[in-house]
Protein backbone atom coordinates (compact mmCIF):
# COMPACT_ATOMS: atom_id res chain seq x y z
CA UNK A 1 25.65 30.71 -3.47
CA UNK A 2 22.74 30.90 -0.79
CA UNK A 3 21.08 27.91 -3.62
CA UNK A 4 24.09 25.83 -4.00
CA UNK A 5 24.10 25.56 -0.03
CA UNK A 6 20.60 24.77 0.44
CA UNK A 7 21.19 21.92 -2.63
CA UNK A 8 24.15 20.79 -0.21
CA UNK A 9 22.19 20.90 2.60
CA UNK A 10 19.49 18.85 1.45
CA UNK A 11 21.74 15.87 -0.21
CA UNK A 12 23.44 16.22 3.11
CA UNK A 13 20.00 15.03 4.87
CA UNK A 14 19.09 13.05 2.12
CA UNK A 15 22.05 10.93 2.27
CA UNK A 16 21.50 10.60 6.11
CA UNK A 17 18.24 10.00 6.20
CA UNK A 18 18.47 6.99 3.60
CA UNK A 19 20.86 6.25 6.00
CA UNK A 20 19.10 5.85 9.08
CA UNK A 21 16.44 4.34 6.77
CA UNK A 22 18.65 1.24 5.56
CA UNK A 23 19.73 0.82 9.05
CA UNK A 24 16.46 0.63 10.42
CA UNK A 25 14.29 -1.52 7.79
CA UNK A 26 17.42 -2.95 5.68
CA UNK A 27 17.99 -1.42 1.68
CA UNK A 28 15.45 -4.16 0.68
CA UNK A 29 12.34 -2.32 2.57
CA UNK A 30 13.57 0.97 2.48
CA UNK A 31 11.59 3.20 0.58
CA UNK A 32 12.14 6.05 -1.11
CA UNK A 33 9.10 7.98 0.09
CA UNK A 34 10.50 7.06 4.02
CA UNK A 35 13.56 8.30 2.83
CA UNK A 36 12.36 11.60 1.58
CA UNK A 37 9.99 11.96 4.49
CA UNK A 38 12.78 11.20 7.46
CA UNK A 39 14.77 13.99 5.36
CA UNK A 40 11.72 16.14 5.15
CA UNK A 41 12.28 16.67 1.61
CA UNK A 42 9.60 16.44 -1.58
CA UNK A 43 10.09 13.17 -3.68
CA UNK A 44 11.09 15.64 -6.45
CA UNK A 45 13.99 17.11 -4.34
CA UNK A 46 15.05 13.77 -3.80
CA UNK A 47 14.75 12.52 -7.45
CA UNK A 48 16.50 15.45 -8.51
CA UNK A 49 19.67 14.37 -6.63
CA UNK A 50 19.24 10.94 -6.72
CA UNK A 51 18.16 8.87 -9.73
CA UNK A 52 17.31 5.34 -7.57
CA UNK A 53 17.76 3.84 -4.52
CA UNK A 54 20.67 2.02 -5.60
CA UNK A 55 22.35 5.71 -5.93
CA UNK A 56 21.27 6.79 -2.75
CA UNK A 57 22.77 3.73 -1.21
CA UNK A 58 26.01 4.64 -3.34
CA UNK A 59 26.35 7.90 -1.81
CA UNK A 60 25.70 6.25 2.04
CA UNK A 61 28.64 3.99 0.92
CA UNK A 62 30.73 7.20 -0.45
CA UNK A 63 30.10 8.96 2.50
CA UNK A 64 30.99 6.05 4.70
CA UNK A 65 33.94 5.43 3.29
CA UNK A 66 35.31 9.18 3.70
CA UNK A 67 34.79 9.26 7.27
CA UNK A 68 36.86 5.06 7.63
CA UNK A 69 39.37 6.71 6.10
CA UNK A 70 39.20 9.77 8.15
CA UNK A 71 39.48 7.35 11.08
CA UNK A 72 42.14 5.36 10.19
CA UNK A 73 44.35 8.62 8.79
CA UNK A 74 47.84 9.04 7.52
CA UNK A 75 50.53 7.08 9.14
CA UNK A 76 53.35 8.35 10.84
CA UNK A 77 56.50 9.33 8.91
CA UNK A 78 58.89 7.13 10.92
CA UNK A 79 56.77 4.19 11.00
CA UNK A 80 57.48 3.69 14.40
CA UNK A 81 54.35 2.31 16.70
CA UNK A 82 52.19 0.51 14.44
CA UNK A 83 50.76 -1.57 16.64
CA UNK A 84 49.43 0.85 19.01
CA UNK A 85 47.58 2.32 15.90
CA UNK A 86 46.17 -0.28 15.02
CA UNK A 87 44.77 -0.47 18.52
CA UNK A 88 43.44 3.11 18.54
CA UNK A 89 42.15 2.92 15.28
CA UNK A 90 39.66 0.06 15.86
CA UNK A 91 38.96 1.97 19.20
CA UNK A 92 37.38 4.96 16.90
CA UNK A 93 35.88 2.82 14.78
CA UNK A 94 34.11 1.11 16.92
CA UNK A 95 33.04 4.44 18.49
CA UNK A 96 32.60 5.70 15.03
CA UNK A 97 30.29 2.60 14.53
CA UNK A 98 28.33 3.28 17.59
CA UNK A 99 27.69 6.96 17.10
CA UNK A 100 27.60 7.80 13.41
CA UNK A 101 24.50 6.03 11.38
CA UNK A 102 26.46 7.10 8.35
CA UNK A 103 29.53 4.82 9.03
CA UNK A 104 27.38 2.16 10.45
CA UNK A 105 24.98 2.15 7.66
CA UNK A 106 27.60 2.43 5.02
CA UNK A 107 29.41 -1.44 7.09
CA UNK A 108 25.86 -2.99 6.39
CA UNK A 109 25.39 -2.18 3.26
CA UNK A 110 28.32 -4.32 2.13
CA UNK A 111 26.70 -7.16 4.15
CA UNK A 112 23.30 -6.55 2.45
CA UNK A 113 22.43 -9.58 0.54
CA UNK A 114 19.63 -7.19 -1.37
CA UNK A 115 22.34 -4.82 -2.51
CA UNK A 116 25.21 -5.23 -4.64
CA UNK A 117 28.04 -2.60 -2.90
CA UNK A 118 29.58 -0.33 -4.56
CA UNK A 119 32.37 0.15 -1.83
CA UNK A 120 32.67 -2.34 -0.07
CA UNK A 121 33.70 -0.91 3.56
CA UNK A 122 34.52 -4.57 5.33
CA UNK A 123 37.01 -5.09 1.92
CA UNK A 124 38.63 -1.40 2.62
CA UNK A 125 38.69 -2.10 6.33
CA UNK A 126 40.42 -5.13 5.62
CA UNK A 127 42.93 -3.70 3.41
CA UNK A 128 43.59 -1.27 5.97
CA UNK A 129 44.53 -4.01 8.85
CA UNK A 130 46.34 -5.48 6.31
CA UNK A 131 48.74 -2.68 5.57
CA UNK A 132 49.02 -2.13 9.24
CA UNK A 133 50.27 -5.69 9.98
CA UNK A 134 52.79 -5.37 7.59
CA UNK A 135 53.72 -2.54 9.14
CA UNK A 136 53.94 -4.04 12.32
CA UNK A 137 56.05 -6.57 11.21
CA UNK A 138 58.57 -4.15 9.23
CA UNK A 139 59.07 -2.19 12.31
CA UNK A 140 59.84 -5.33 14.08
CA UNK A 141 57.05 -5.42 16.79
CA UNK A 142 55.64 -8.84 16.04
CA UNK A 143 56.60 -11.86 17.86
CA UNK A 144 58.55 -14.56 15.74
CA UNK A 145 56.67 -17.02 14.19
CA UNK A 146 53.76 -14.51 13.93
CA UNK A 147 52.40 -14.76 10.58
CA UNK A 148 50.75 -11.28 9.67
CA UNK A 149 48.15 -12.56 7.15
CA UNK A 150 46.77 -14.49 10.29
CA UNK A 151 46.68 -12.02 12.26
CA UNK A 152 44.57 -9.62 9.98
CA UNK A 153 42.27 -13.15 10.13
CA UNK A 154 41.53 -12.55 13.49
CA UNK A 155 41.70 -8.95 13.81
CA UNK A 156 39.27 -8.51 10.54
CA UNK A 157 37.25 -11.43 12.02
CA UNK A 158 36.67 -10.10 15.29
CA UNK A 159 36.10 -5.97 14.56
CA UNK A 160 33.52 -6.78 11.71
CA UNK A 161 31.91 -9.20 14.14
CA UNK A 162 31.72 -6.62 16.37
CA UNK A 163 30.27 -4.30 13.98
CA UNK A 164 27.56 -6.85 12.45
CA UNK A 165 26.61 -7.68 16.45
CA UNK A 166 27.02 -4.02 17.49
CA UNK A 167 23.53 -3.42 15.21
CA UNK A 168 21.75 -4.78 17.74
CA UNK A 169 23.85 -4.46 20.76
CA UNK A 170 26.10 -1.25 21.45
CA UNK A 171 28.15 -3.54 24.32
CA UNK A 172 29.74 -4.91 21.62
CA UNK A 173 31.04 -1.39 20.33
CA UNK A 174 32.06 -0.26 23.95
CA UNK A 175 35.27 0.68 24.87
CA UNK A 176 35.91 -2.21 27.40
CA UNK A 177 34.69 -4.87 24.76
CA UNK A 178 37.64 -3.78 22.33
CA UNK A 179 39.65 -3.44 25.12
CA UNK A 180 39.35 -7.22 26.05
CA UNK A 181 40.40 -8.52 23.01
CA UNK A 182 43.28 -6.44 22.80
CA UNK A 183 43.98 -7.41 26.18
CA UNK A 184 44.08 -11.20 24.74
CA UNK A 185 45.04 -10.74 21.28
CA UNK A 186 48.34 -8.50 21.83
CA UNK A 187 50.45 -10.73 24.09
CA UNK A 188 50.10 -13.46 21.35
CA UNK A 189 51.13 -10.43 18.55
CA UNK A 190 53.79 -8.32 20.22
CA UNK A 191 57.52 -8.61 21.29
CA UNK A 192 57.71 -9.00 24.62
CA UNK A 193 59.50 -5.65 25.18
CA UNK A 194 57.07 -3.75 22.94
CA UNK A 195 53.97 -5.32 24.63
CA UNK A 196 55.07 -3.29 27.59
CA UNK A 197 54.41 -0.28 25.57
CA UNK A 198 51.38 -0.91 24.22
CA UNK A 199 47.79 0.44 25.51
CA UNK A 200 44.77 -2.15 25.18
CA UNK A 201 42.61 0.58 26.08
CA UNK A 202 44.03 2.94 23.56
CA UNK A 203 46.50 5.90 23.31
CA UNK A 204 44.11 8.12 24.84
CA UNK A 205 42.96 6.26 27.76
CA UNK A 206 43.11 7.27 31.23
């Protein structure tokens, strides 16, 4: 047992060091001998769990994609406030952007013009907003004449250009910046009468 949780361990820290690694020099430069070295693993360790870069960056992507869809999570029964969710959801993943070099590394990967994705994250973000839209507009909280396919245009368009700018700028992750385009996006999007229920700031918010 004691072996089988030191093997975890180490693909653990492999798989966030390559991480940090991608992020850092892009999957391009990134070497495996960084990556090994940032995990403070041998190169054998590492080829023992991972046959090439290109798997390493697979398991980044894996990983990535677990914790998205830990962050967007199961929708209520009812179906009841969909809007709202979709709010709070972009709220943690913009956090989850911010904070976790997993999540972030795993976004741009699928932007990487030297890697072909394996999971694409801004396809499975998108199909997320998506369902959420519909959603929205089953429950009856969009305005009329509020197409949802355009509104997953701008809601996709805006939260991976946060992300992509976010790289080099945490601002653009920060609370207040998702806040503001809720604040301008969700009068446009929601009834009148359910606008007055909604939180640009998120659920949580003080």
């Amino acid at each position: 047992m004691a072996k089988q949780e030191r093997a975890v361990r180490t693909r653990e820290a492999l798989i966030r060091s390559a991480a940090e690694t991608f992020h850092r020099e892009g999957f391009a430069v990134a070497s495996l001998t960084a990556i090994s070295t940032r995990a403070g693993v041998s190169s054998g360790a590492l080829h023992f769990h991972f046959a090439s870069k290109a798997a390493l960056a697979g398991a980044v992507e894996g990983a990535a994609l677990d914790r998205l869809r830990e962050i967007t999570g199961e929708w209520p029964p009812d179906g009841t406030g969909c809007l709202q969710r979709l709010v709070d959801v972009t709220h943690g993943l913009a956090r989850g952007l911010r904070d976790e070099v997993v999540l972030r590394s795993g976004f741009e990967l699928s932007g990487d013009v030297a890697h072909v994705p394996g999971v694409d994250l801004r396809e499975h973000w998108r199909g997320w907003v998506e369902g959420a839209m519909v959603r929205a507009g089953a429950a009856g909280e969009l305005s009329p004449g509020v197409a949802p396919e355009d509104a997953v245009t701008a809601v996709v368009a805006a939260t991976v250009g946060f992300e992509v700018l976010g790289a080099r700028d945490a601002a653009w992750l920060a609370p207040r910046t998702v806040a503001r385009f809720w604040e301008l996006l969700l009068p446009r999007l929601a009834l009148p009468d359910v606008l007055g229920t909604l939180r640009a700031a998120g659920s949580g918010s003080e």
